[in-house]
N, C-alpha and C. Protein backbone atom coordinates (compact mmCIF):
# COMPACT_ATOMS: atom_id res chain seq x y z
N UNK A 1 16.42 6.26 -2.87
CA UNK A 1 15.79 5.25 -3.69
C UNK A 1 16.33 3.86 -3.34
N UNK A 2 17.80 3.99 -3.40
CA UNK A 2 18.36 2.68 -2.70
C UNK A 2 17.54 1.69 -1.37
N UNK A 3 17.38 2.48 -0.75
CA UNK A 3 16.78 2.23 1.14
C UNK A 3 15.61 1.78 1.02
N UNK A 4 14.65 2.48 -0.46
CA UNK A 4 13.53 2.10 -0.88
C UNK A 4 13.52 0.82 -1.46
N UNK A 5 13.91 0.55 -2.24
CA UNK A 5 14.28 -1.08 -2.84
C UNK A 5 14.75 -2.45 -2.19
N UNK A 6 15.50 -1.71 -1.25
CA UNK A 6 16.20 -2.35 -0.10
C UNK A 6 14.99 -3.15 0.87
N UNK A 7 14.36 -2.09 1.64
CA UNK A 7 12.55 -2.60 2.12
C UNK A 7 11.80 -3.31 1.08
N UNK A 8 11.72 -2.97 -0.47
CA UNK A 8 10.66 -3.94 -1.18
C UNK A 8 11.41 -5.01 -1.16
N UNK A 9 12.95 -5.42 -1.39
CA UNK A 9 13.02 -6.71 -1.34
C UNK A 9 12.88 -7.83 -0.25
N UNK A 10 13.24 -6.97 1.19
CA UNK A 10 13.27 -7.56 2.42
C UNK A 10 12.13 -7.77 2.46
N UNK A 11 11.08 -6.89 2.19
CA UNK A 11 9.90 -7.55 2.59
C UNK A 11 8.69 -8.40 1.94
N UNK A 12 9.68 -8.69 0.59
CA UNK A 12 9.02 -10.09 -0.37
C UNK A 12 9.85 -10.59 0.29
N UNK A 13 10.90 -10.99 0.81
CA UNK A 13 11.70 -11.84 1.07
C UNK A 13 11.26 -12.49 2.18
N UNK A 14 10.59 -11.26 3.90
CA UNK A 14 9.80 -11.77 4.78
C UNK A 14 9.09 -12.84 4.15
N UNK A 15 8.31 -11.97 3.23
CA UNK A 15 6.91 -13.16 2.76
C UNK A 15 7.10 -14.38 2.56
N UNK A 16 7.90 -14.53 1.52
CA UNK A 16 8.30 -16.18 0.93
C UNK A 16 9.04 -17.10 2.43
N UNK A 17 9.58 -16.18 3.08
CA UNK A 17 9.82 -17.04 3.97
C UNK A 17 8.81 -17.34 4.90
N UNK A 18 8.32 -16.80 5.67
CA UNK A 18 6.80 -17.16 5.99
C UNK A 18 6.00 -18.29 5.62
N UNK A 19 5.82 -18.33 4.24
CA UNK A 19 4.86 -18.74 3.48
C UNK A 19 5.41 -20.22 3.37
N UNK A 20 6.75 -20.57 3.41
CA UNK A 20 7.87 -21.80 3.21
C UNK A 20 7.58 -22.15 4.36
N UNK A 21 7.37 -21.53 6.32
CA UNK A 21 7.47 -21.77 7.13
C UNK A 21 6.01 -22.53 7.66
N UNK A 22 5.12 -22.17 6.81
CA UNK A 22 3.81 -22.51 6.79
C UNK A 22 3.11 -23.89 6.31
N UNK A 23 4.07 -24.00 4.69
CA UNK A 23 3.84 -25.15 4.18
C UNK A 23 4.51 -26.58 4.99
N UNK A 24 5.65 -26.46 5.93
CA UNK A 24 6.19 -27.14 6.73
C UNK A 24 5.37 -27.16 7.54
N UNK A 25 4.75 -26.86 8.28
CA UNK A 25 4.43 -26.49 9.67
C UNK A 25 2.92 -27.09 9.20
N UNK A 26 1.95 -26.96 8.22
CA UNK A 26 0.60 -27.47 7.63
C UNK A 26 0.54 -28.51 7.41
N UNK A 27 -0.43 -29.14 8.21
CA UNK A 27 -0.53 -31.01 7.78
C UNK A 27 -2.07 -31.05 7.64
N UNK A 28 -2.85 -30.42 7.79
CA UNK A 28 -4.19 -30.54 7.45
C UNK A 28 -4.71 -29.10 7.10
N UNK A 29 -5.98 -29.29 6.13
CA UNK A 29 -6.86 -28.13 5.82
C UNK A 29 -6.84 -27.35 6.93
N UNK A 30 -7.26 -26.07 7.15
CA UNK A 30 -8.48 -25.81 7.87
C UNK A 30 -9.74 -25.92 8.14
N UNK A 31 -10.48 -26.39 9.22
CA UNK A 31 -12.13 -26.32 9.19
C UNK A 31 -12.66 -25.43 8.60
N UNK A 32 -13.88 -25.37 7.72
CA UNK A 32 -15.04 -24.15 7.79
C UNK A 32 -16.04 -23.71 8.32
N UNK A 33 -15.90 -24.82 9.23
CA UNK A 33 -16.84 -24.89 10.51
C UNK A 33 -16.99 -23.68 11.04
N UNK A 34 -18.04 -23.31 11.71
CA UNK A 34 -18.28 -21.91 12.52
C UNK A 34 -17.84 -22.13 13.87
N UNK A 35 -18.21 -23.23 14.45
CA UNK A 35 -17.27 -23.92 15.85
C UNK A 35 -16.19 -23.81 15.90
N UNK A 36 -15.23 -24.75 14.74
CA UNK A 36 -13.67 -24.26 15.05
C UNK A 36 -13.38 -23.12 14.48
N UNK A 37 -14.10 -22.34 13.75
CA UNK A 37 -13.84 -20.88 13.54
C UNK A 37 -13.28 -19.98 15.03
N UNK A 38 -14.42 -20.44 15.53
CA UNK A 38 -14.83 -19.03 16.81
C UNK A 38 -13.82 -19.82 17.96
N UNK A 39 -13.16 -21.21 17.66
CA UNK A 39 -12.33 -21.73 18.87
C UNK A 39 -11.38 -21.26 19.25
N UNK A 40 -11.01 -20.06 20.20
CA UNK A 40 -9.82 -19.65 20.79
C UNK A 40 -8.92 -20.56 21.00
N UNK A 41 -8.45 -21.78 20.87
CA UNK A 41 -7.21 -22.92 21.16
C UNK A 41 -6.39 -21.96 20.29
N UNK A 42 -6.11 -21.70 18.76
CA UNK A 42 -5.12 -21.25 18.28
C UNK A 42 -4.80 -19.80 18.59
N UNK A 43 -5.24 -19.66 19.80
CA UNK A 43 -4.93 -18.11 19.86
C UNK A 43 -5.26 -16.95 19.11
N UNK A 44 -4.76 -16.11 19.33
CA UNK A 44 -4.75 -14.76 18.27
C UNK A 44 -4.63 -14.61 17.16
N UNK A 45 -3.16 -15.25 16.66
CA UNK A 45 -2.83 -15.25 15.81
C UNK A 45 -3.09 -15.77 14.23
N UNK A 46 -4.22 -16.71 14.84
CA UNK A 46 -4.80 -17.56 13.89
C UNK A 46 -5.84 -16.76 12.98
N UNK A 47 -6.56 -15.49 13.66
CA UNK A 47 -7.00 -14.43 12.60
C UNK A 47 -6.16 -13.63 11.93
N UNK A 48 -5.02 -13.38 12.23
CA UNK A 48 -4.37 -12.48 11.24
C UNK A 48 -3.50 -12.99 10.29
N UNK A 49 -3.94 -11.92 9.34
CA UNK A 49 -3.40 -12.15 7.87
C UNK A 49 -3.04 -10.63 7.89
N UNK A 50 -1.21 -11.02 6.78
CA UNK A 50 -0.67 -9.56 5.97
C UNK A 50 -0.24 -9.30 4.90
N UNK A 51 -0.35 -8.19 4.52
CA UNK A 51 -0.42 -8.08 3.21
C UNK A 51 0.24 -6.41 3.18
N UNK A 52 0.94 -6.44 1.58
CA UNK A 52 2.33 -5.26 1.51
C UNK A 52 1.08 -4.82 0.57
N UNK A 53 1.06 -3.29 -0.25
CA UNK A 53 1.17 -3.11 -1.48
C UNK A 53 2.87 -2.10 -2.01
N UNK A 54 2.78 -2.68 -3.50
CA UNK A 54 3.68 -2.36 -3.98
C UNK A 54 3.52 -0.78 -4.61
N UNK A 55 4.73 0.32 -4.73
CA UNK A 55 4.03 0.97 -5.50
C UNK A 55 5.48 1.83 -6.18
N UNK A 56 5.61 1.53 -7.93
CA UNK A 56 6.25 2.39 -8.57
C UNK A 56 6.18 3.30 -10.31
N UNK A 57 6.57 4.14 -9.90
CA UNK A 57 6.02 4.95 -11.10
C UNK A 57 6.68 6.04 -11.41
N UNK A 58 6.73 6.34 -12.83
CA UNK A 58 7.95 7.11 -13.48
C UNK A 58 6.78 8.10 -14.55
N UNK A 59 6.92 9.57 -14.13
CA UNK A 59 6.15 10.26 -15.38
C UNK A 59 7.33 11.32 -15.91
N UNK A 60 7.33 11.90 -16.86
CA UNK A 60 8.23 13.21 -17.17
C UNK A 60 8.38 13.52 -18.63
N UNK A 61 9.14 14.18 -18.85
CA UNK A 61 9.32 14.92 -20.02
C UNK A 61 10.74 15.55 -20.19
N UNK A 62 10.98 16.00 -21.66
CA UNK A 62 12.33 16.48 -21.87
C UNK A 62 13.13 17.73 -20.81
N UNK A 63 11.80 18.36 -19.94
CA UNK A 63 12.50 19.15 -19.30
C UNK A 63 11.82 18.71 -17.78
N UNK A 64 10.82 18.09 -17.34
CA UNK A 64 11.13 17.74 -15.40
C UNK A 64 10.56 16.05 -15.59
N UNK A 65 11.15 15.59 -14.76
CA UNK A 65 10.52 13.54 -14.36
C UNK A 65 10.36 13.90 -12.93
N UNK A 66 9.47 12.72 -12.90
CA UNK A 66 9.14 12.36 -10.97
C UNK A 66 9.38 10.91 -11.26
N UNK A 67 10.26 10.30 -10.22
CA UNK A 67 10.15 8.55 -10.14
C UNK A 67 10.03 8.36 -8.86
N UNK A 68 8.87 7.29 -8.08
CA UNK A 68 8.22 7.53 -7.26
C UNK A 68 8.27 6.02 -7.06
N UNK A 69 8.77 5.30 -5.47
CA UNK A 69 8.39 4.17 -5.10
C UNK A 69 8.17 3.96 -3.54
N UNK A 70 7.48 2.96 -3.22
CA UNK A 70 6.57 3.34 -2.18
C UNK A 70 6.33 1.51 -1.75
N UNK A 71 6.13 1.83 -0.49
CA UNK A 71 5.88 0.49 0.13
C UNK A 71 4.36 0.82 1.43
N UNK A 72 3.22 -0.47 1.12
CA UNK A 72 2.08 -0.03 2.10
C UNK A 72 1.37 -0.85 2.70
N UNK A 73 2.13 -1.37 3.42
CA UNK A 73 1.87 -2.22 4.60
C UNK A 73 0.72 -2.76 5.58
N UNK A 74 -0.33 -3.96 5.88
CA UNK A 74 -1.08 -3.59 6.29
C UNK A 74 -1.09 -4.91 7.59
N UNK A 75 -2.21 -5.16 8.35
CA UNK A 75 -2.31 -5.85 9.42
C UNK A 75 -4.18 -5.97 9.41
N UNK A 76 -4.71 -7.45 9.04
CA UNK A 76 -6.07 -7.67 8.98
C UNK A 76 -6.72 -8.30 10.59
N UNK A 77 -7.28 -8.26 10.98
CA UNK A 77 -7.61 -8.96 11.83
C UNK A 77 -9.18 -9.77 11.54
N UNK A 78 -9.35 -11.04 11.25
CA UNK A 78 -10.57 -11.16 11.17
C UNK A 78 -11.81 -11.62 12.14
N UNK A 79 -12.86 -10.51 11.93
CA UNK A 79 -13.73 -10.79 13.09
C UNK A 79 -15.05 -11.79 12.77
N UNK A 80 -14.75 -12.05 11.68
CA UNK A 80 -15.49 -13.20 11.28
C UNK A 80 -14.44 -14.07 9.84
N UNK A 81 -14.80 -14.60 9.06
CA UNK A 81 -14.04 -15.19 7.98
C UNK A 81 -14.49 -14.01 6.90
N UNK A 82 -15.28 -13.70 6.71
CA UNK A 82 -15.60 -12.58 5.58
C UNK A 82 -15.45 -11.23 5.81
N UNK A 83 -15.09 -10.93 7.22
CA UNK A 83 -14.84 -9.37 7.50
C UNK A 83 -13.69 -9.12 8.67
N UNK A 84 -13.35 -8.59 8.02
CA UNK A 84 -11.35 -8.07 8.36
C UNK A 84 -11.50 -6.80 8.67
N UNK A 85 -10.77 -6.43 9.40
CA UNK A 85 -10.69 -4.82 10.09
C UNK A 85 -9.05 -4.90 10.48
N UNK A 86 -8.45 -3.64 10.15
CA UNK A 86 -7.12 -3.31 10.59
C UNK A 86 -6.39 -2.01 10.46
N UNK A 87 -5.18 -1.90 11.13
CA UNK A 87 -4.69 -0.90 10.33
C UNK A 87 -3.62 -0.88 8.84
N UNK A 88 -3.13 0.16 8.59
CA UNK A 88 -2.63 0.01 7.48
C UNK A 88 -1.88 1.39 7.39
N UNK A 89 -0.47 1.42 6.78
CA UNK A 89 0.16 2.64 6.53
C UNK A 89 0.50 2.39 4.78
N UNK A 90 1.54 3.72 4.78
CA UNK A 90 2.24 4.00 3.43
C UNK A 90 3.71 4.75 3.72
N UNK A 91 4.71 4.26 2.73
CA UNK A 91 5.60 5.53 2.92
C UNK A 91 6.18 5.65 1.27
N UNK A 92 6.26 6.84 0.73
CA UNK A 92 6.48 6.60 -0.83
C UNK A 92 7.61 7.89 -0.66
N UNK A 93 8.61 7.18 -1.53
CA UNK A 93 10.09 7.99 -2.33
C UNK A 93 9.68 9.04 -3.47
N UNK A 94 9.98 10.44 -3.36
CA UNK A 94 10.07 10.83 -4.47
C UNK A 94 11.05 11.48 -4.87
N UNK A 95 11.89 11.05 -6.18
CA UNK A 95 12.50 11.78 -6.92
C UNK A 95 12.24 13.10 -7.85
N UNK A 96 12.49 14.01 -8.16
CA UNK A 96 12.08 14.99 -8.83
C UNK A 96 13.41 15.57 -9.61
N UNK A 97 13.03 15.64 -10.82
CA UNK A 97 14.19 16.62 -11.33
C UNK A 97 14.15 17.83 -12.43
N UNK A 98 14.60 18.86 -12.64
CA UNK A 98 13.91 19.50 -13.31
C UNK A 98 15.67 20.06 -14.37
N UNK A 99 14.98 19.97 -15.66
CA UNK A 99 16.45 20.22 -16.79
C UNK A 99 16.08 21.72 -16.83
N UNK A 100 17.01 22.71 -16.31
CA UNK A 100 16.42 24.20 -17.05
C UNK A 100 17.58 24.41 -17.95
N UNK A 101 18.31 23.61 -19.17
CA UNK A 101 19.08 23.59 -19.66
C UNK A 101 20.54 23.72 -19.57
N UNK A 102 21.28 23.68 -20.67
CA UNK A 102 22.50 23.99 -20.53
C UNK A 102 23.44 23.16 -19.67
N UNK A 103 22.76 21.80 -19.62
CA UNK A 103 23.66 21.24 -18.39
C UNK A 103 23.01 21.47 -16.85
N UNK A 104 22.12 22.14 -17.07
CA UNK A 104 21.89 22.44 -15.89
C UNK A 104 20.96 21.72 -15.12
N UNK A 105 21.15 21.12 -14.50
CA UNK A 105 20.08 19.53 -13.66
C UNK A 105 19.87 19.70 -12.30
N UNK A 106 18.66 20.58 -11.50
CA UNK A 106 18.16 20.47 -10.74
C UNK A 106 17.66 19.23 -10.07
N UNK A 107 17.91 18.62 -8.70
CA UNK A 107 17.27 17.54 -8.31
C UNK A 107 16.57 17.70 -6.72
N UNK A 108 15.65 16.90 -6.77
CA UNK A 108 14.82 17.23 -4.86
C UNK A 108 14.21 15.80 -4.83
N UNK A 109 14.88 15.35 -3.66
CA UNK A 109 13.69 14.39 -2.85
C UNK A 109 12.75 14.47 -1.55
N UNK A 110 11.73 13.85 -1.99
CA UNK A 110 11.11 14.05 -0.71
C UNK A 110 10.20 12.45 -0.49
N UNK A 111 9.26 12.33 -0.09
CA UNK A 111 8.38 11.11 0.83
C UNK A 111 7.43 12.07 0.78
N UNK A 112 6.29 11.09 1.07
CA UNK A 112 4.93 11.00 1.59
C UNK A 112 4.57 9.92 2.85
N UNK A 113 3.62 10.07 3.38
CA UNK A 113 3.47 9.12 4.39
C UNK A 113 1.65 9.16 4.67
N UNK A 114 1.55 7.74 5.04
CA UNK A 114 -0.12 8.04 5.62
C UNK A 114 -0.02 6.86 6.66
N UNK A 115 -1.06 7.25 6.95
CA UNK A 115 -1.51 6.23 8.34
C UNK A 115 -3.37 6.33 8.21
N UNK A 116 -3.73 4.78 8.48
CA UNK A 116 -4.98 4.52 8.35
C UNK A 116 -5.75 3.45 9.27
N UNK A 117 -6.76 2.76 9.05
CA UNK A 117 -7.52 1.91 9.06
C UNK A 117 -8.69 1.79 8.09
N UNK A 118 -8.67 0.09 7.72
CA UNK A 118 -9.19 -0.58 7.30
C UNK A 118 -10.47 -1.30 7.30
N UNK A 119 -11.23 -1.50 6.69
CA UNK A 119 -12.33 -2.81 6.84
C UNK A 119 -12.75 -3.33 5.89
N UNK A 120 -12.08 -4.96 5.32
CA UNK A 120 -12.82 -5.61 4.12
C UNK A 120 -13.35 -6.77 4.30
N UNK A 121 -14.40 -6.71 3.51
CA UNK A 121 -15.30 -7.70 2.99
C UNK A 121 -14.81 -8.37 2.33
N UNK A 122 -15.38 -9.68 2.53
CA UNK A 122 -14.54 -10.99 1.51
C UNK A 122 -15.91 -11.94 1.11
N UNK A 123 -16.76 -11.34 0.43
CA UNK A 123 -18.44 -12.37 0.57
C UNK A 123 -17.66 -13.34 -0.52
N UNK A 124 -16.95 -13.72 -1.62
CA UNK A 124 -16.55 -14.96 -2.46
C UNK A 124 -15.40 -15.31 -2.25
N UNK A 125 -14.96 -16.19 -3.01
CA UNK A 125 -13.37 -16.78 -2.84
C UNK A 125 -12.36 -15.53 -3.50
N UNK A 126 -12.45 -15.19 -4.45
CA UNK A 126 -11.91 -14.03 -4.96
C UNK A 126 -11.63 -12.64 -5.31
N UNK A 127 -13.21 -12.31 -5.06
CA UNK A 127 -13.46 -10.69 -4.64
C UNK A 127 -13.78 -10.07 -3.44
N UNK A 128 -13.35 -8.87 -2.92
CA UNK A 128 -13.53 -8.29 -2.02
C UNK A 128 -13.78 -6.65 -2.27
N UNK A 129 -14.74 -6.28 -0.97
CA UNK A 129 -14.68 -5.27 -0.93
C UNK A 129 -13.98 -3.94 0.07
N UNK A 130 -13.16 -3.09 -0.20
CA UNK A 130 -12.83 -2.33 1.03
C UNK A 130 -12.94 -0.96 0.79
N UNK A 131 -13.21 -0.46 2.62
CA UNK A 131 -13.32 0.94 2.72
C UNK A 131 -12.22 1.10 3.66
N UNK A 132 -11.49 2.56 3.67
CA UNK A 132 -10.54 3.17 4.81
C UNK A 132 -10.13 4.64 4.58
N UNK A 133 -9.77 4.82 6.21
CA UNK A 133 -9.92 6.01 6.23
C UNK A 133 -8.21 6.45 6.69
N UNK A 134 -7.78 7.36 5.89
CA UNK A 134 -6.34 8.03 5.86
C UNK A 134 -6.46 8.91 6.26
N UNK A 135 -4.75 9.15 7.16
CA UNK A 135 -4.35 10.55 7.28
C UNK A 135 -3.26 10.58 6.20
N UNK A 136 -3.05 11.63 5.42
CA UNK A 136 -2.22 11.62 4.28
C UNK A 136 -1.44 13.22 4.69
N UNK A 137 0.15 12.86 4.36
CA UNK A 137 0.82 13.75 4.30
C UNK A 137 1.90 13.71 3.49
N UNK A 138 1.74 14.52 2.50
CA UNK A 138 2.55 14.44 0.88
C UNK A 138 2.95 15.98 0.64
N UNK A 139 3.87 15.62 -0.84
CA UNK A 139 4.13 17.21 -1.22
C UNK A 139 3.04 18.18 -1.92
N UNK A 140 2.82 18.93 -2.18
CA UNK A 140 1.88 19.62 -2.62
C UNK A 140 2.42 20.34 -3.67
N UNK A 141 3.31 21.04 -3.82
CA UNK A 141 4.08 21.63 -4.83
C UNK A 141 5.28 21.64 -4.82
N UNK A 142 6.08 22.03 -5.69
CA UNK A 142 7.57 22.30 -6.44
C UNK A 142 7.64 23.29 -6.89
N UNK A 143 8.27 24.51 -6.30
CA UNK A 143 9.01 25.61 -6.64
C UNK A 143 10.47 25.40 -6.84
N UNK A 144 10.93 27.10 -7.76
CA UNK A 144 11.83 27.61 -7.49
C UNK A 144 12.03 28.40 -6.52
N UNK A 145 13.07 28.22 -5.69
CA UNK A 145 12.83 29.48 -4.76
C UNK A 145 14.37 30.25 -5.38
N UNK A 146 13.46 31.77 -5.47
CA UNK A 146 14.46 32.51 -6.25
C UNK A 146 15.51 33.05 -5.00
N UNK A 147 15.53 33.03 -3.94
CA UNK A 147 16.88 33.33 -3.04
C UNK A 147 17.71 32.41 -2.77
N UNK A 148 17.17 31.18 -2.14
CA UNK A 148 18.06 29.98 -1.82
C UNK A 148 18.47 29.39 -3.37
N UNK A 149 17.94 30.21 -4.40
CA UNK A 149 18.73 29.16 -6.03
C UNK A 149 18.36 27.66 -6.16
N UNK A 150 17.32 27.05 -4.99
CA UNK A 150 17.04 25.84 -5.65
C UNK A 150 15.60 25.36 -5.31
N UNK A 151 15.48 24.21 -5.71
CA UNK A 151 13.88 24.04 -5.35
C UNK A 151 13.49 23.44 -4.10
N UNK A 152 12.19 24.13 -3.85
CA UNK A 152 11.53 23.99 -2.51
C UNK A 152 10.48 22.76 -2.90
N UNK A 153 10.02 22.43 -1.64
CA UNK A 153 8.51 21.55 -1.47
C UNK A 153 7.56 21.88 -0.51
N UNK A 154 6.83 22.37 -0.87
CA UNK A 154 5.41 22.34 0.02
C UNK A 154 5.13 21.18 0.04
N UNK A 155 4.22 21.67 1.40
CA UNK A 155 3.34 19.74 1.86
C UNK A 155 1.93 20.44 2.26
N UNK A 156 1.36 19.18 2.30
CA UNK A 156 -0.30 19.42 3.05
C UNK A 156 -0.09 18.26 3.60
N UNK A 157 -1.48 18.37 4.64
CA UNK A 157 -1.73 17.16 5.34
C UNK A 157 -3.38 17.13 5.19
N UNK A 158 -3.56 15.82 5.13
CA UNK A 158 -5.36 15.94 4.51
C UNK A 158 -5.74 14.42 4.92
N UNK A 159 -7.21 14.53 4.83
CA UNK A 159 -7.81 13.04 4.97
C UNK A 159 -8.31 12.26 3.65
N UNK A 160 -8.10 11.53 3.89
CA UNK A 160 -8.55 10.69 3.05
C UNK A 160 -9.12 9.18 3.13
N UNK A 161 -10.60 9.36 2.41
CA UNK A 161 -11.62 8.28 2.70
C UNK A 161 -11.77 7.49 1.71
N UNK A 162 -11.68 6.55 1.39
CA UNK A 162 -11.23 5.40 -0.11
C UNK A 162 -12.30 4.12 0.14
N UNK A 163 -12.97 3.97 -1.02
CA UNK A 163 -13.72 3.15 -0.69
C UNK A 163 -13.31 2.39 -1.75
N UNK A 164 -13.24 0.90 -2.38
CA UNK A 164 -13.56 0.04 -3.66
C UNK A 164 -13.44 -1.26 -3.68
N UNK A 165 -13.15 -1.99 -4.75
CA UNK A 165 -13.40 -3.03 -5.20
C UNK A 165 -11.77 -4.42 -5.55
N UNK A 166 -11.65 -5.49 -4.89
CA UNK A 166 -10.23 -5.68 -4.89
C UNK A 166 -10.70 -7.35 -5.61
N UNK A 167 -9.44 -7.98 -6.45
CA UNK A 167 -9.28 -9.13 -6.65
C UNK A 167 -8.36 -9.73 -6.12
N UNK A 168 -8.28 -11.50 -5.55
CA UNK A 168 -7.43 -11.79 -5.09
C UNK A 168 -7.10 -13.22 -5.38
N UNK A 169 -5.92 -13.84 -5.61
CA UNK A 169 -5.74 -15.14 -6.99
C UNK A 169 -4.57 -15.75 -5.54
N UNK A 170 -4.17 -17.21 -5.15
CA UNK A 170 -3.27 -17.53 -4.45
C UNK A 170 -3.65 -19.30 -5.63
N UNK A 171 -2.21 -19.91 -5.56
CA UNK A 171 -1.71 -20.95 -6.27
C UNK A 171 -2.28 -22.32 -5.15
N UNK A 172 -2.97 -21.97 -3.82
CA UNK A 172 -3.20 -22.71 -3.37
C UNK A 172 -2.39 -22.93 -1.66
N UNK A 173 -1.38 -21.86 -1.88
CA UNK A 173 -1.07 -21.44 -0.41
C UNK A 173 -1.39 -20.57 0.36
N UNK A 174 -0.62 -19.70 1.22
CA UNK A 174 -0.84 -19.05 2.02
C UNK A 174 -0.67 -17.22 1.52
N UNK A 175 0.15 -17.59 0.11
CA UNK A 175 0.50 -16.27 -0.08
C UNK A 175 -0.31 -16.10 -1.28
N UNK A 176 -0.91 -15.21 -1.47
CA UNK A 176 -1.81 -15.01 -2.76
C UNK A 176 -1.57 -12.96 -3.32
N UNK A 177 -1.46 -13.13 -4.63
CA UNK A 177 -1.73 -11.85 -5.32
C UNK A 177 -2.93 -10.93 -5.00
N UNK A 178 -2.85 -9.63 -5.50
CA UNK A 178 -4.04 -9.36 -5.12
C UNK A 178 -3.79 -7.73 -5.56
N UNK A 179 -5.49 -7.15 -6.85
CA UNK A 179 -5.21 -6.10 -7.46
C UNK A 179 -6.34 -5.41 -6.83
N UNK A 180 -5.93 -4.06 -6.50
CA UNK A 180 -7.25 -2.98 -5.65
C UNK A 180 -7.29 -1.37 -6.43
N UNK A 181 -8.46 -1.19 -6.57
CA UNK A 181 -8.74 0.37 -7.21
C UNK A 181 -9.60 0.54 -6.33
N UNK A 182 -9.01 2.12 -6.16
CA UNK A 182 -10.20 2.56 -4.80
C UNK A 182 -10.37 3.78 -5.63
N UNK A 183 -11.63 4.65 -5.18
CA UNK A 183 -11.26 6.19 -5.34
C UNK A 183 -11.97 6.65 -3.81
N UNK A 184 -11.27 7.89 -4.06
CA UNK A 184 -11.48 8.80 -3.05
C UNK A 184 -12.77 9.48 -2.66
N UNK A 185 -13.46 9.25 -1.63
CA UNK A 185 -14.93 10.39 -2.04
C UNK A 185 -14.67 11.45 -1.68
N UNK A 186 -13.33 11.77 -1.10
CA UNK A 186 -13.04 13.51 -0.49
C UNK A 186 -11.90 14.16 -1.22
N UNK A 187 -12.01 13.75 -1.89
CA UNK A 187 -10.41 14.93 -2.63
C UNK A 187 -10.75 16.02 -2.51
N UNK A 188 -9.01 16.81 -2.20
CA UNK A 188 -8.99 17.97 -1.97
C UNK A 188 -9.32 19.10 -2.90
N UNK A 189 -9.76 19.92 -2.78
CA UNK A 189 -10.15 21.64 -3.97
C UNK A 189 -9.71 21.53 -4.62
N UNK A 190 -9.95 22.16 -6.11
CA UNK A 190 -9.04 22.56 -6.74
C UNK A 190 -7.75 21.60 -6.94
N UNK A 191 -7.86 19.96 -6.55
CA UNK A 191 -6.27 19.15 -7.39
C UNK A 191 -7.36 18.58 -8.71
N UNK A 192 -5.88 18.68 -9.08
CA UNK A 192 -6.29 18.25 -10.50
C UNK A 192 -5.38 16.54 -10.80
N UNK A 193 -5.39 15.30 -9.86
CA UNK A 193 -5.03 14.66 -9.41
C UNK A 193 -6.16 13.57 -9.38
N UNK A 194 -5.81 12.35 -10.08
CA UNK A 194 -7.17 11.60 -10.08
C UNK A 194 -7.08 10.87 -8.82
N UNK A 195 -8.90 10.75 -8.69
CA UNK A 195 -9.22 10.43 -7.38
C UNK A 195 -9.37 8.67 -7.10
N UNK A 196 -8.54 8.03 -8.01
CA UNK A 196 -8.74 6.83 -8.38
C UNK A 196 -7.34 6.16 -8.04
N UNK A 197 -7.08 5.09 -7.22
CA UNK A 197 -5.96 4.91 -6.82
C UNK A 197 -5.47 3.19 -6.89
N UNK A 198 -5.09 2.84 -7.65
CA UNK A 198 -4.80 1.51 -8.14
C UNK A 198 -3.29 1.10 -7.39
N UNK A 199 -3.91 -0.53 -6.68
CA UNK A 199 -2.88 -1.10 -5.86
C UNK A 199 -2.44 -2.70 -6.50
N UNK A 200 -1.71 -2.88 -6.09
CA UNK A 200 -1.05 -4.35 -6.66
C UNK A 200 -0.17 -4.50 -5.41
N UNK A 201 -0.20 -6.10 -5.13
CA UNK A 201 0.27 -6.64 -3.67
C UNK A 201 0.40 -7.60 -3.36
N UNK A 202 0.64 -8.60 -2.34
CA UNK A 202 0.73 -9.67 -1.92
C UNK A 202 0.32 -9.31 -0.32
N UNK A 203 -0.40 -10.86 -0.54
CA UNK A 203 -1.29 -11.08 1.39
C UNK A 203 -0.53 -12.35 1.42
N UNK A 204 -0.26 -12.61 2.88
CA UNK A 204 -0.05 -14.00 3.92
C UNK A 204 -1.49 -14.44 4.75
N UNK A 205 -1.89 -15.46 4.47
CA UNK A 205 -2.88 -16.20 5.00
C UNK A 205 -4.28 -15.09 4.95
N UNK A 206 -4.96 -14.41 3.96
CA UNK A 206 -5.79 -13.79 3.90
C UNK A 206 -7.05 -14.99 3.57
């Protein structure tokens, strides 16, 4: 969990510095021109914009908790001003613990991980739309295993296709907020796991 916290701060910390390096470095607007849009002088770099999401969460009860934090990283490239294509990962912490009394405190960690690509729409100043497509590899269950005396984890590996709807608020710089709910159109059989997946984040020059 430590190592996990450790990355969310370093990498607000990237950001703000960035974003400080920007306001120095900025002496005029940008054009909206379609000419200096499409003008290769600034190179490459001048389409990309990045953006983290954050992710933590605590469920449980008097006898098992899960506390779960997660960092999900992405890279936009834009091929016009309103449409961005990129990739994008995840890697999420999980804690697990289970009380079977008496003092007795079972604990297991494990991760998840995905790897993807991206493509969003930006038709207003503040809303956007995105679709992407995941490879997802997480735990699947929590046993006891009655020989080894402690608990196991299953995993799956699965796809996952997310389509939805995102807001995005900046104070007038380079770094702006930004809240996303997607759901899934492929969830797997039989989970009983909502297919609805709510993000909160920060972008650089989106």
């Amino acid at each position: 969990m430590k190592k996990v916290l450790l990355l969310a701060f370093l990498s607000s910390a990237l950001i703000i510095g960035l974003s400080q390096e920007a306001f120095g470095q900025r002496t005029s607007k940008r054009s909206s021109s379609t000419d200096e849009y499409f003008d290769e002088s600034g190179g490459f770099k001048h389409r990309l914009w990045y953006g983290s999401h954050l992710t933590l969460g605590f469920q449980g009860n008097s006898f098992q908790s899960t506390f779960q934090a997660g960092l999900a990283p992405m890279i936009g490239y834009k091929l016009i001003e309103s449409l961005s294509v990129g990739p994008r990962g995840s890697v999420t912490y999980f804690s697990y613990r289970l009380n079977q009394g008496g003092g007795n405190v079972e604990k297991l960690n494990t991760t998840s991980w995905s790897v993807g690509a991206f493509a969003r729409f930006r038709p207003v100043e503040t809303f956007f739309g995105q679709v992407e497509a995941n490879l997802v590899n997480e735990p699947n269950n929590i046993i006891w295993n009655n020989v080894t005396q402690e608990l196991d984890v299953t995993r799956r590996e699965r796809s996952a296709i997310n389509i939805g709807l995102g807001y995005t608020s900046s104070s007038g710089g380079p770094i702006a907020f930004e809240a996303l709910i997607l759901y899934n159109i492929n969830p797997p059989s039989n989970d009983i796991t909502s297919p609805l997946d709510y993000r909160f984040g920060l972008t650089y020059n989106f």
